[in-house]
C-alpha atoms as a PDB file:
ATOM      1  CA  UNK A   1       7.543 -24.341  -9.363  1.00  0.00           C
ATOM      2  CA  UNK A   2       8.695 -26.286  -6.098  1.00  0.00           C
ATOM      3  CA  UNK A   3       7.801 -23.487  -3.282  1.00  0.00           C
ATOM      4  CA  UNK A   4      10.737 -24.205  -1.231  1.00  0.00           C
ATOM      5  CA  UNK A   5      13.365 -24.117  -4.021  1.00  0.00           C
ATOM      6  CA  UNK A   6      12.282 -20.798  -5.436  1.00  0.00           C
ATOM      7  CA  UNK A   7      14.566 -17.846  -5.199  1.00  0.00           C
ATOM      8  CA  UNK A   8      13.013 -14.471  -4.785  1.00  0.00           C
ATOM      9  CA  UNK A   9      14.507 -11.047  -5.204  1.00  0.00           C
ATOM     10  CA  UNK A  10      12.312  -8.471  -3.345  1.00  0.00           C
ATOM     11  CA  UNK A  11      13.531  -4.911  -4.534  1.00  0.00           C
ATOM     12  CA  UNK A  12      11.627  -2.549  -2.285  1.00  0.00           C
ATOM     13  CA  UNK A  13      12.571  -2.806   1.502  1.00  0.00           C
ATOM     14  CA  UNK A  14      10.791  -0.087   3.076  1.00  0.00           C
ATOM     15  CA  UNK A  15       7.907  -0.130   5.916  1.00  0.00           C
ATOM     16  CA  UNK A  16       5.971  -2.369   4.205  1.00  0.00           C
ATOM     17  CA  UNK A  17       8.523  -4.375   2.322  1.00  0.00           C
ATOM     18  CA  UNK A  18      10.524  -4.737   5.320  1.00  0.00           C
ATOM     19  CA  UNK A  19       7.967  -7.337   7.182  1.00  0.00           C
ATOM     20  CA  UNK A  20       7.542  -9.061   4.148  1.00  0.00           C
ATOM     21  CA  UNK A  21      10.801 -10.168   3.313  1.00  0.00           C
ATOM     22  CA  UNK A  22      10.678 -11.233   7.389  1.00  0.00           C
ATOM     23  CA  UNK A  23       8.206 -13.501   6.676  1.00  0.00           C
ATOM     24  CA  UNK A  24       9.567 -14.942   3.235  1.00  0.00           C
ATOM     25  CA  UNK A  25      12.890 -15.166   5.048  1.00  0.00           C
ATOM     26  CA  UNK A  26      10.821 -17.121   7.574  1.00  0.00           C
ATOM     27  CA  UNK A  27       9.159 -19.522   5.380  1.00  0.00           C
ATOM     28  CA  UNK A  28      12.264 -20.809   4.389  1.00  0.00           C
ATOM     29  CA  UNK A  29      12.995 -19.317   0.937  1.00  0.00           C
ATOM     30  CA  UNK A  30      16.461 -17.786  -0.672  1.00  0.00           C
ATOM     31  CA  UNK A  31      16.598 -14.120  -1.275  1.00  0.00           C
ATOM     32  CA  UNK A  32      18.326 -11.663  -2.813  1.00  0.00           C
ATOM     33  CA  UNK A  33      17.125  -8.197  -1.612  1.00  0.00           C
ATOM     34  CA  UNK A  34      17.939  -4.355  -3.675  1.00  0.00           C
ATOM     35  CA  UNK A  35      16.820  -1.463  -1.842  1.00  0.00           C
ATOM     36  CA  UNK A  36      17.238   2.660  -3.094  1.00  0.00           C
ATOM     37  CA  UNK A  37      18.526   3.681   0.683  1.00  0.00           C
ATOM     38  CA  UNK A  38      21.046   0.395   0.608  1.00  0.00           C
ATOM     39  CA  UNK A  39      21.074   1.075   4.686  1.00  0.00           C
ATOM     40  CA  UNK A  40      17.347  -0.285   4.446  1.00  0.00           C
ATOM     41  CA  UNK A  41      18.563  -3.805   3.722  1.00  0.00           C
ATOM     42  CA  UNK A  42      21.441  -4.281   6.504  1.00  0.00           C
ATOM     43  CA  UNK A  43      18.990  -6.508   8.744  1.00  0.00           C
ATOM     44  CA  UNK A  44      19.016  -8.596   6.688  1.00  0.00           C
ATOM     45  CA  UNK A  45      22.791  -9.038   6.020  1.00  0.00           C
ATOM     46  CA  UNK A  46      23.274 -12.393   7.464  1.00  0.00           C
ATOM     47  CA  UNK A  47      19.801 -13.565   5.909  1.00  0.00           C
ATOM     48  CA  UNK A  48      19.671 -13.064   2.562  1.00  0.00           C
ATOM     49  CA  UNK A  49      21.949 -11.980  -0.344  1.00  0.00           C
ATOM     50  CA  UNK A  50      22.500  -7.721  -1.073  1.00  0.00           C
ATOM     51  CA  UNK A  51      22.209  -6.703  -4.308  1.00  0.00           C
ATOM     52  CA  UNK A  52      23.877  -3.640  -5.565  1.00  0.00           C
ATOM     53  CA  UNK A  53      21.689  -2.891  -8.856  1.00  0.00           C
ATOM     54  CA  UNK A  54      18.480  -3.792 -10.109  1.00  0.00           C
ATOM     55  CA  UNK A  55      19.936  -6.219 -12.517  1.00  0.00           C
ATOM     56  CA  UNK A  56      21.631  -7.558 -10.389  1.00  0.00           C
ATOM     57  CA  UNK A  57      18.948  -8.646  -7.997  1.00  0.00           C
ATOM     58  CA  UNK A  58      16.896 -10.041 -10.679  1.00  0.00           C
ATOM     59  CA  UNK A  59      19.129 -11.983 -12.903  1.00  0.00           C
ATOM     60  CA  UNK A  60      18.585 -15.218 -11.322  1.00  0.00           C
ATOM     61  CA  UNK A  61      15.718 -15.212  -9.480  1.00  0.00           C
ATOM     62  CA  UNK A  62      12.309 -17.674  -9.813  1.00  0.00           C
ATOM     63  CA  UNK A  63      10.256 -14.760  -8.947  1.00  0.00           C
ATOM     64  CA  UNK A  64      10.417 -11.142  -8.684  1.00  0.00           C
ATOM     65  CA  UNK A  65       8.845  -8.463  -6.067  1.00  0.00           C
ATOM     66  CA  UNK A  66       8.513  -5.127  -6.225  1.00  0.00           C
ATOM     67  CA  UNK A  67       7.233  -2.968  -3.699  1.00  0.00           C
ATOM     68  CA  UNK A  68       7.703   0.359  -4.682  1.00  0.00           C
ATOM     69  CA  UNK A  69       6.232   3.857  -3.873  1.00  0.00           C
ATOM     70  CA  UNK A  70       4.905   5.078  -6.758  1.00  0.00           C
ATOM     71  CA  UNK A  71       4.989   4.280 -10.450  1.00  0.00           C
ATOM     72  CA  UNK A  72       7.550   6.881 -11.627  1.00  0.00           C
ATOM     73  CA  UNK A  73      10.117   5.406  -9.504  1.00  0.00           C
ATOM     74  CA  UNK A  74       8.513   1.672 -10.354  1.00  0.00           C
ATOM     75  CA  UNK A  75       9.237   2.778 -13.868  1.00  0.00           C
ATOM     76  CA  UNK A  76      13.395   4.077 -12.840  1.00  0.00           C
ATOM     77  CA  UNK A  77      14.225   0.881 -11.481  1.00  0.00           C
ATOM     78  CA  UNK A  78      12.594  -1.677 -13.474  1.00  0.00           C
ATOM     79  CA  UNK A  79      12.316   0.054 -17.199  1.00  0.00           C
ATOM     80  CA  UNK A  80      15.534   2.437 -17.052  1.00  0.00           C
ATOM     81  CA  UNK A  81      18.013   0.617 -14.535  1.00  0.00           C
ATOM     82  CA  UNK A  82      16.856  -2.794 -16.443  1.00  0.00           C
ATOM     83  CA  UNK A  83      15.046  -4.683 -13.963  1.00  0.00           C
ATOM     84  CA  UNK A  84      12.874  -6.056 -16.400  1.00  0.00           C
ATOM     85  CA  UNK A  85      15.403  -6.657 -18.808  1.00  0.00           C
ATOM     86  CA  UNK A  86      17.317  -8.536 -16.480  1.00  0.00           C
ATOM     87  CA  UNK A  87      14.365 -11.021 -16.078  1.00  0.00           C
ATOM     88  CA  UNK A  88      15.254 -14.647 -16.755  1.00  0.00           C
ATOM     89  CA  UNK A  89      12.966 -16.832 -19.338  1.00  0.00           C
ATOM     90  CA  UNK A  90       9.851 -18.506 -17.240  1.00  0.00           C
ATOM     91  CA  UNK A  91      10.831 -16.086 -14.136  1.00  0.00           C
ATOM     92  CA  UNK A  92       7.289 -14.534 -12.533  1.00  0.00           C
ATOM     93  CA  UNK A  93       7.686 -11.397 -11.676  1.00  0.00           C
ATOM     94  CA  UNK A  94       4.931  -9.311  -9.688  1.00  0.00           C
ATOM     95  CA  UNK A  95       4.591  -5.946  -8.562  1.00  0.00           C
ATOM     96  CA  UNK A  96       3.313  -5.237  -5.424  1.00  0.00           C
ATOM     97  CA  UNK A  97       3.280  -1.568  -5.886  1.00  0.00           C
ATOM     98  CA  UNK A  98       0.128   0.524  -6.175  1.00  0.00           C
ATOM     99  CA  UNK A  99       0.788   2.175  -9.679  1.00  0.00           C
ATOM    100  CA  UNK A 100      -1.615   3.234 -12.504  1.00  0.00           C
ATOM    101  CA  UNK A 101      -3.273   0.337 -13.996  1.00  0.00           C
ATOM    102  CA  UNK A 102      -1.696   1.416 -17.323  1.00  0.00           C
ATOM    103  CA  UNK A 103       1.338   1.046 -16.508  1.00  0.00           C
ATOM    104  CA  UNK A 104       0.966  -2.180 -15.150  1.00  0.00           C
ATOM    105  CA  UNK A 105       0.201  -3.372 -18.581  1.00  0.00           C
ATOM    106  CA  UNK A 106       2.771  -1.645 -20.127  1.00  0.00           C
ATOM    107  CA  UNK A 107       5.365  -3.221 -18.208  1.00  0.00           C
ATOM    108  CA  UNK A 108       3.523  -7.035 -18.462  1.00  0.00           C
ATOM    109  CA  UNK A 109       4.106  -6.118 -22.545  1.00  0.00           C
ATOM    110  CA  UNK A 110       8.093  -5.820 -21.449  1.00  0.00           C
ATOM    111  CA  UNK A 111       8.359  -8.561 -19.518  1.00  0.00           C
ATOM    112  CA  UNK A 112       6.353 -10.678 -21.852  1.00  0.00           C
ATOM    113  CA  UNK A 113       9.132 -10.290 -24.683  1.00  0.00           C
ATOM    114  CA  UNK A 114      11.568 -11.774 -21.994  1.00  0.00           C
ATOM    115  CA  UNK A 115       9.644 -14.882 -22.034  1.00  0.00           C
ATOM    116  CA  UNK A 116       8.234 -13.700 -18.529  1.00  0.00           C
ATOM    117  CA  UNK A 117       5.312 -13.918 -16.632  1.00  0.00           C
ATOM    118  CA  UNK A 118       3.718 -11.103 -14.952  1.00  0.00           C
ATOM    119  CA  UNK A 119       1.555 -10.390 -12.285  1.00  0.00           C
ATOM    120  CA  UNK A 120       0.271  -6.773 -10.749  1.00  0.00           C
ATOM    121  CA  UNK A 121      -0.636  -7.625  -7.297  1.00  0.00           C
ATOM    122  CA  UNK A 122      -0.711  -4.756  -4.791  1.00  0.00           C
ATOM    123  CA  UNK A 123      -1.563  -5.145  -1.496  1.00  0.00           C
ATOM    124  CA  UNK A 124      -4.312  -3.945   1.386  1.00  0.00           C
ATOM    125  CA  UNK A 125      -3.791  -3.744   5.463  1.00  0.00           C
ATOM    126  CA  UNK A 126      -0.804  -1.526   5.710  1.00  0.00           C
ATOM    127  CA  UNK A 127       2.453  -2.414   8.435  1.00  0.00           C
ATOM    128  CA  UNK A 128       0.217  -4.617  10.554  1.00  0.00           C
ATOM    129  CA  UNK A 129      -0.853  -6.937   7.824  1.00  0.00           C
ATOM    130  CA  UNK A 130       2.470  -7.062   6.611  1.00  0.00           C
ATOM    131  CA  UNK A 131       4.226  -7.848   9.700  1.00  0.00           C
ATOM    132  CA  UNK A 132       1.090 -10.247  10.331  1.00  0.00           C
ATOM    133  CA  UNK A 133       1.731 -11.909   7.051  1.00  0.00           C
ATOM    134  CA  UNK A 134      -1.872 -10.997   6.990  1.00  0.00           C
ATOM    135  CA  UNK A 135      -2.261  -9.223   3.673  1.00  0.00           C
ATOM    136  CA  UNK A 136      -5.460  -8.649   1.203  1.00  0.00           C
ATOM    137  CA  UNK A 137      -3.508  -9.540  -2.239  1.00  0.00           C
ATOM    138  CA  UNK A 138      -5.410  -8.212  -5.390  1.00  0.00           C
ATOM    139  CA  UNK A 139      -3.754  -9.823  -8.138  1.00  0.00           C
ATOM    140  CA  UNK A 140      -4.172  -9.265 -12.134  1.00  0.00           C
ATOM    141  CA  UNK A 141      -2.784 -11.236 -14.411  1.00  0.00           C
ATOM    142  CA  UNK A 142      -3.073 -14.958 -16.491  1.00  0.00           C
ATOM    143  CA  UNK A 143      -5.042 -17.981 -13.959  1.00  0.00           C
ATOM    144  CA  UNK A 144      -1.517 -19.915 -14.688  1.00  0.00           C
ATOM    145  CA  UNK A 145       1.159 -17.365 -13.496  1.00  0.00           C
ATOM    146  CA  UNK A 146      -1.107 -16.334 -10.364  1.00  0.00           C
ATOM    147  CA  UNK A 147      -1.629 -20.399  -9.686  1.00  0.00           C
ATOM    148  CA  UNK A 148       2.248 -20.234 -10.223  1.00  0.00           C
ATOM    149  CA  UNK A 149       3.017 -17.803  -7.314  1.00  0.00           C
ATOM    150  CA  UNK A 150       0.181 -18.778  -5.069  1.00  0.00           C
ATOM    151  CA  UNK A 151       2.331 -20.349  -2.485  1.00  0.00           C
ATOM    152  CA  UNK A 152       4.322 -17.221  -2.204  1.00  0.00           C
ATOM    153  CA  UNK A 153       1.288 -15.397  -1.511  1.00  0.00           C
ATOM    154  CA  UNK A 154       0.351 -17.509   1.035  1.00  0.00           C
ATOM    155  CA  UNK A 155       3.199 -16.373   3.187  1.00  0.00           C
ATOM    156  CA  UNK A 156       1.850 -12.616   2.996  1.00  0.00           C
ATOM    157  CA  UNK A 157      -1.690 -12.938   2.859  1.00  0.00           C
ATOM    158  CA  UNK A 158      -4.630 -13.600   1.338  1.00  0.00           C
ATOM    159  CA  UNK A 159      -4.441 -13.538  -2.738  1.00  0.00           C
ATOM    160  CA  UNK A 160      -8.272 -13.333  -4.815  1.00  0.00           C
ATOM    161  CA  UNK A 161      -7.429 -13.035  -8.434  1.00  0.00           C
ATOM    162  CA  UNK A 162      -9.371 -10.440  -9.709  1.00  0.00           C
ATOM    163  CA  UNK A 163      -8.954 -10.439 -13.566  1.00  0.00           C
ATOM    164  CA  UNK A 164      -6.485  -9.849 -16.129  1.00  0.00           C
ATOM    165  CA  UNK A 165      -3.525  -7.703 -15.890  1.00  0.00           C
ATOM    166  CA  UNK A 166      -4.254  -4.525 -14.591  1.00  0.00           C
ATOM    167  CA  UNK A 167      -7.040  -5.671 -12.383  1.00  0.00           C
ATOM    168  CA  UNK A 168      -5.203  -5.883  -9.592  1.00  0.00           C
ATOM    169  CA  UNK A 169      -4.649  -2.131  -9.958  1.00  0.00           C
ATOM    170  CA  UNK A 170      -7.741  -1.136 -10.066  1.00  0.00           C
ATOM    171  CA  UNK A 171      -8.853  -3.197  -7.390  1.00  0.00           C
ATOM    172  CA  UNK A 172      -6.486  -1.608  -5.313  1.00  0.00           C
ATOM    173  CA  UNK A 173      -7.957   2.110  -6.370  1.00  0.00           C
ATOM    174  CA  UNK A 174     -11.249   0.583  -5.242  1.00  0.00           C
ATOM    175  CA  UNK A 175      -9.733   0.331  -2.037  1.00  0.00           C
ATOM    176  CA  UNK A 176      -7.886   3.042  -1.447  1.00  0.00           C
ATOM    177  CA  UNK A 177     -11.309   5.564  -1.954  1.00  0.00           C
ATOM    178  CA  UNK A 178     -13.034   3.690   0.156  1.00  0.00           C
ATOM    179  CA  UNK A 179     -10.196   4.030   2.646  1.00  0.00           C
ATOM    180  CA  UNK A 180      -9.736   7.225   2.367  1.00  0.00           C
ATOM    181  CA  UNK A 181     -13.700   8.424   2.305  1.00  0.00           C
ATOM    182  CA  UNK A 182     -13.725   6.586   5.332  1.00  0.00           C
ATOM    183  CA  UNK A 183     -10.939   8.397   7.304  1.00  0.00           C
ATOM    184  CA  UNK A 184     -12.795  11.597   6.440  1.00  0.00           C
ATOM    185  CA  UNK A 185     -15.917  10.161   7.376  1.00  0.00           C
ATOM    186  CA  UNK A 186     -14.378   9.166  11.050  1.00  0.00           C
ATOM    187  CA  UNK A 187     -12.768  12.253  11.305  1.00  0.00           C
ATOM    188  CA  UNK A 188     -15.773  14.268  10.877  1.00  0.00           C
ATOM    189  CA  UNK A 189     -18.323  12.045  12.848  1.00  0.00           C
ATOM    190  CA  UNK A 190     -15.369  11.795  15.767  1.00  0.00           C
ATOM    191  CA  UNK A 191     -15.021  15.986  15.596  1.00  0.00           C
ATOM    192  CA  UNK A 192     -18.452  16.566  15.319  1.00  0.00           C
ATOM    193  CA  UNK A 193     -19.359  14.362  18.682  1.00  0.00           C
ATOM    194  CA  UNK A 194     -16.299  15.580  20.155  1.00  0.00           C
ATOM    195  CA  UNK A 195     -17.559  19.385  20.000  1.00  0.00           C
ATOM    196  CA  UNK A 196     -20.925  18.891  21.018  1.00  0.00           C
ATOM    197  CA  UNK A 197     -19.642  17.447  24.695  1.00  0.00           C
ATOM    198  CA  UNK A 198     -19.623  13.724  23.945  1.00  0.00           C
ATOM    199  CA  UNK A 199     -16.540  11.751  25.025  1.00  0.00           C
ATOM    200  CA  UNK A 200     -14.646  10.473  21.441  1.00  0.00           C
ATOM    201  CA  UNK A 201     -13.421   7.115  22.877  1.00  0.00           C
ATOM    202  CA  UNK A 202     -16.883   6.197  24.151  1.00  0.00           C
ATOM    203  CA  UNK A 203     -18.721   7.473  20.379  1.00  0.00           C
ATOM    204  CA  UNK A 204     -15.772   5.080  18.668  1.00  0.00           C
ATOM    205  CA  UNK A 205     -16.916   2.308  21.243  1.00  0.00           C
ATOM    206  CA  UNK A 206     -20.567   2.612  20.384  1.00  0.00           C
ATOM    207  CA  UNK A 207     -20.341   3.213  16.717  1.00  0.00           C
ATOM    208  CA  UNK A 208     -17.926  -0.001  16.375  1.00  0.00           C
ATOM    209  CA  UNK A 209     -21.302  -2.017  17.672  1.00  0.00           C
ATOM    210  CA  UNK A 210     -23.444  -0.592  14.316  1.00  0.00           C
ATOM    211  CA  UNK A 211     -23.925  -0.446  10.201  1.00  0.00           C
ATOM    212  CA  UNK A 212     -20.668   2.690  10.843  1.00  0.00           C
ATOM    213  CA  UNK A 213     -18.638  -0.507  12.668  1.00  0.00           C
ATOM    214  CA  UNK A 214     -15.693  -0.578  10.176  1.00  0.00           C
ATOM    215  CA  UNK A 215     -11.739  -1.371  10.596  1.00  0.00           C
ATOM    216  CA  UNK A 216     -10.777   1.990   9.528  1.00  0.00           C
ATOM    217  CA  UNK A 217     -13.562   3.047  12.691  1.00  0.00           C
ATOM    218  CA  UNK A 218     -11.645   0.339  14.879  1.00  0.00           C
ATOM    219  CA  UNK A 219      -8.042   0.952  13.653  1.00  0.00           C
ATOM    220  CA  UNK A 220      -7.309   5.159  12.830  1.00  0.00           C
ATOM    221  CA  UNK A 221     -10.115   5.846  15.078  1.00  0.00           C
ATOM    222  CA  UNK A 222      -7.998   4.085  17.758  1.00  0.00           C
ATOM    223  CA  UNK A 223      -5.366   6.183  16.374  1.00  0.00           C
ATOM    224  CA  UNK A 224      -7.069   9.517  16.177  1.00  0.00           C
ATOM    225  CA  UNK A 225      -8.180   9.356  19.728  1.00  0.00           C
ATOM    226  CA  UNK A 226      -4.408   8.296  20.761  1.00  0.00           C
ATOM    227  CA  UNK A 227      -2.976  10.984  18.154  1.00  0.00           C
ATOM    228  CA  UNK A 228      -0.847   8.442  17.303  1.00  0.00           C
ATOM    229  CA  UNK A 229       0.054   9.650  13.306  1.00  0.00           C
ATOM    230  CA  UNK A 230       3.307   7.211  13.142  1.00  0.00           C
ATOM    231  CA  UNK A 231       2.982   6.180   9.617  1.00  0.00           C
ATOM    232  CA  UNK A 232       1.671   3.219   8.964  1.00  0.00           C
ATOM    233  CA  UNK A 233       0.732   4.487   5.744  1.00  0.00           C
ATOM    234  CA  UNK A 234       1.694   7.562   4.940  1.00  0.00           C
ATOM    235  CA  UNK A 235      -0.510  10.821   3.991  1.00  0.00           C
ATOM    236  CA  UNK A 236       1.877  11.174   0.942  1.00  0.00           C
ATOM    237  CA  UNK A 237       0.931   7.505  -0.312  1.00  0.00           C
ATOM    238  CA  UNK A 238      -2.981   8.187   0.355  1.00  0.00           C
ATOM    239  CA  UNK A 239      -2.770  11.466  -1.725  1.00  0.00           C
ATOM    240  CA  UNK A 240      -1.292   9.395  -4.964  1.00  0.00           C
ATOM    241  CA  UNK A 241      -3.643   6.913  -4.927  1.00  0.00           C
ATOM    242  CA  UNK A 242      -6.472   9.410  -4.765  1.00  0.00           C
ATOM    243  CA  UNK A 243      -4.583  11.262  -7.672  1.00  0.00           C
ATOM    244  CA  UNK A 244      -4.536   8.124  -9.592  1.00  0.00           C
ATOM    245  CA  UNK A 245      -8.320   6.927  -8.501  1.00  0.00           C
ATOM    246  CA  UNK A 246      -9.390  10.771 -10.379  1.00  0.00           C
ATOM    247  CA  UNK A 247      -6.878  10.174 -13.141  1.00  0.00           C
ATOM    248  CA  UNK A 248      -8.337   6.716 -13.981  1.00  0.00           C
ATOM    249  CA  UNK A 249     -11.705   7.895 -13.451  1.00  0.00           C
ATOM    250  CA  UNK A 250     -11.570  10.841 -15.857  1.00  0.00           C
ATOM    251  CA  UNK A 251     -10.253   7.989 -18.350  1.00  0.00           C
ATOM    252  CA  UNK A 252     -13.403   6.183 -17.916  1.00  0.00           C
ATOM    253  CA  UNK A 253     -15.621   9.792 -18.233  1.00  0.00           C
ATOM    254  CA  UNK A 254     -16.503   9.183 -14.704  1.00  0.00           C
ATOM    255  CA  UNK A 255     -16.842  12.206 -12.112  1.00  0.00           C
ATOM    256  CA  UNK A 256     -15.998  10.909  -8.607  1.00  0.00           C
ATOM    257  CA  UNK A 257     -17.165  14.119  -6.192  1.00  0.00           C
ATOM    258  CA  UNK A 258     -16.345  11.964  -2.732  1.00  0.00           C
ATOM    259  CA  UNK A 259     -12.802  11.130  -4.432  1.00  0.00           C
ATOM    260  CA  UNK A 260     -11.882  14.455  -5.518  1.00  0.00           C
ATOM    261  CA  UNK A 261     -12.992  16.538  -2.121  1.00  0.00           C
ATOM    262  CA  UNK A 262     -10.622  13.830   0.021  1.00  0.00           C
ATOM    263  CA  UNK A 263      -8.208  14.271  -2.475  1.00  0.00           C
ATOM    264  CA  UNK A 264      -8.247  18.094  -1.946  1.00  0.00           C
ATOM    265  CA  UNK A 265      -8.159  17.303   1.853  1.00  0.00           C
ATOM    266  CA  UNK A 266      -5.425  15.277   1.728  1.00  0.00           C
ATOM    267  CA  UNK A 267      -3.440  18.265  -0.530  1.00  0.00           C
ATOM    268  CA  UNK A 268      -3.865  20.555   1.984  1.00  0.00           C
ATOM    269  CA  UNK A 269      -3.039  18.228   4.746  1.00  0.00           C
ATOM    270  CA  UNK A 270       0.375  17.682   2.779  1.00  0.00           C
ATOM    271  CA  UNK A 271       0.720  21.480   2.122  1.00  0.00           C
ATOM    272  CA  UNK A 272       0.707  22.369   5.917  1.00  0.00           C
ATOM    273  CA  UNK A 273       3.580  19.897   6.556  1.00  0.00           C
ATOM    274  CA  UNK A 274       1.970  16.669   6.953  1.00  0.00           C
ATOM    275  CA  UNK A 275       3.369  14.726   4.236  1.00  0.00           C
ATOM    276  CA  UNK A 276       4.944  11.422   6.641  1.00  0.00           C
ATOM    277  CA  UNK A 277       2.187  11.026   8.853  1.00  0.00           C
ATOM    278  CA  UNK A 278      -0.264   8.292   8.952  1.00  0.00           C
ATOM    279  CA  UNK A 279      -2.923   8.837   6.324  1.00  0.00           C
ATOM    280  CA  UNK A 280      -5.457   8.712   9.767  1.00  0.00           C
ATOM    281  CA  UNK A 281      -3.855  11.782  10.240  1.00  0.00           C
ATOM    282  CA  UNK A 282      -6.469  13.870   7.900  1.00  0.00           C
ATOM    283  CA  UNK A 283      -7.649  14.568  11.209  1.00  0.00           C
ATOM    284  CA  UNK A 284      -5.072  17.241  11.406  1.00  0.00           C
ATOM    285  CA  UNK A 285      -6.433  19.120   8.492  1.00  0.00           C
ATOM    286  CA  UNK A 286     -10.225  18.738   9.627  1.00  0.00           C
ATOM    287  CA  UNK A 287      -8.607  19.870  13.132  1.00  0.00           C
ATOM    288  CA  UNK A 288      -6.995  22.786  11.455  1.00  0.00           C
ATOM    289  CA  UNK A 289      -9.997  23.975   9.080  1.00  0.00           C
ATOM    290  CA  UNK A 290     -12.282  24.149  12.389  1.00  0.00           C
ATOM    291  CA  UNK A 291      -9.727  25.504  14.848  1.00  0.00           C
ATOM    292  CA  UNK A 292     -10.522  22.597  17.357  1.00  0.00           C
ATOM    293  CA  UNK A 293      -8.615  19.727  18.705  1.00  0.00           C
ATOM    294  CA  UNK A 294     -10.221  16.596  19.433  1.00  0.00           C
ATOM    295  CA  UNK A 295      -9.690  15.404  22.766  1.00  0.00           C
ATOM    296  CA  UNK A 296     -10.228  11.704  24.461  1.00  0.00           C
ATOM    297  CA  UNK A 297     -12.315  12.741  26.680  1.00  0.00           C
ATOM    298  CA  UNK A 298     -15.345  15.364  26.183  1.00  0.00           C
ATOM    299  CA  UNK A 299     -13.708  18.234  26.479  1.00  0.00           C
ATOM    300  CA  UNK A 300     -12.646  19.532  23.028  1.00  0.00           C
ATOM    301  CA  UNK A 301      -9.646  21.485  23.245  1.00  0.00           C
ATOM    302  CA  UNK A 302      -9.578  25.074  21.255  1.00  0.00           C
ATOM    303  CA  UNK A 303      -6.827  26.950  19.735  1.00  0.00           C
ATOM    304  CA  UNK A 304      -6.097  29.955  20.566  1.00  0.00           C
END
C-alpha cells in the first residue's frame, strides 16, 4: 500500500479518537469518519468525508479504524450494523478498541471470509498521547498485515507487534493492571504521607527521583494533588478493563488478588457517582473510605 494514497475510515470519534483523526488528517491522508453522537464528527466537516452508517464508512476504504468503548458496542457496529461485512477484498482493518481478546479473534474469523486483513491493535497513553501522536500501539495479528499498516501507525505512535491475533489484547490487559495497581498504589502512598503531616507535592517530587519514579507517579499524581479528575480516561473505561483482565484470567485458572481488590475499588468509586472522571480519580474512593481529603500542602483536610 502507497501511505499517502490510502483512504481510512475511522469510526469512533470520541476523546481519544478525536486527536487521532487530527493527526491522520494532518499527515495528509483521505478520510471518511462515522461516529454514534454524529455531533462528534462536525470538526471535521470541511476535512474529511461524514458517514451516516457503518457501511457506509467502510465500503471503500484501504484501511479501517475502530476506536470504540467497549466490545458490546464494538460488536453493534461492526457485526450487527455490517461494518465488517461492508469490508472491501485486501482492505486492513484494525481495531483500536480495548475488547476481550476473544472477541478479537472472532471478528478476524469475519473479516477473514471478506478476503480481509485484520489487526487488534489497542492503544496506551490516554488524550495526551493521542493528541501527541505519541501512542504505545500493541498490535496482534499476521507480520504482513501489521508491515501493511505500519506507516499509519507511525502517525499515532509507536507500534511493537506482539503476536498473533489477539495479542494485542492481551497486551493491552497487561497494561491496564499495571495501570490501575499503580493509581491505587499512588493514592495510598500520597494519603498515607499526606495524613501523617508531610506535604503531598513535595513526597510526589521525591518519590519521582526513586525505584516508585513512574509516569502514572508523574502524571495522576500531578493530577491528584491538582484534583484535576477531567477525564482523560475515564473511571468507567478502567473498571472494564479490570473486568475483562479477571474474566480472562479466570479463563486461564489464574487468581489475580491485586486485580480483583482495584477492581472492587474502582466499583465502588463508580457506585458513589464517579463513573466520568479520570481513572486517577480512585483517589476519591480511598478519600471517601478514610474520611480524609488530601491536600497540597501538609495539612490534610477532614470531613466533617
Amino acid at each position: 500500500m502507497t501511505e499517502k494514497r490510502l483512504h481510512i475510515a475511522f469510526l469512533g470519534v470520541g476523546l481519544m479518537g478525536a486527536p487521532m483523526v487530527r493527526n491522520l488528517l494532518g499527515a495528509g491522508y483521505p478520510m471518511t469518519l462515522w461516529n454514534r453522537t454524529a455531533s462528534k464528527c462536525e470538526p471535521f466537516v470541511n476535512e474529511a468525508t461524514i458517514a451516516g452508517s457503518p457501511e457506509d464508512a467502510v465500503r471503500d476504504a484501504d484501511v479501517v479504524i475502530t476506536m470504540l468503548e467497549n466490545g458490546d458496542v464494538l460488536d453493534d457496529v461492526m457485526v450487527a450494523q455490517g461494518g465488517i461485512a461492508a469490508l472491501k477484498a485486501g482492505a486492513v482493518y484494525i481495531d483500536m478498541s480495548s475488547v476481550q481478546p476473544s472477541l478479537a479473534r472472532r471478528h478476524a474469523a469475519l473479516v477473514q471470509e471478506q478476503g480481509a486483513g485484520y489487526v487488534d491493535a489497542p492503544v496506551s497513553g490516554g488524550t495526551v498521547g493521542a493528541e501527541q501522536a505519541t501512542l504505545s500501539i500493541m498490535a496482534g495479528g499476521s507480520e504482513a498485515d501489521v508491515e501493511r499498516v505500519r506507516p499509519v501507525f507511525e502517525v499515532l505512535g509507536k507500534c511493537t507487534p506482539i503476536g498473533p491475533v489477539g495479542a494485542g489484547q492481551l497486551a493491552k490487559l497487561a497494561n491496564q493492571a499495571i495501570v490501575g495497581i499503580t493509581i491505587g498504589a499512588v493514592s495510598e502512598a500520597l494519603l498515607l504521607a499526606a495524613k501523617g503531616g508531610a506535604d503531598p507535592a513535595a513526597v510526589r517530587e521525591a518519590l519521582m527521583g526513586g525505584f516508585a519514579g513512574s509516569r502514572i507517579l508523574e502524571l495522576h499524581g500531578q493530577r491528584m494533588i491538582d484534583r484535576d479528575f477531567s477525564p482523560g480516561a475515564p473511571a468507567r473505561i478502567q473498571l472494564k478493563d479490570l473486568r475483562m483482565i479477571l474474566d480472562e484470567a479466570r479463563s486461564e485458572g489464574l487468581t489475580l488478588p491485586l486485580s480483583q481488590q482495584v477492581h472492587n475499588e474502582y466499583k465502588s468509586l463508580i457506585a458513589n457517582g464517579h463513573s466520568d472522571v479520570d481513572h486517577s480519580g480512585l483517589l476519591l474512593e480511598l478519600e471517601h473510605l478514610n474520611g480524609a481529603l488530601l491536600g497540597s500542602s501538609s495539612v490534610i483536610k477532614h470531613k466533617k
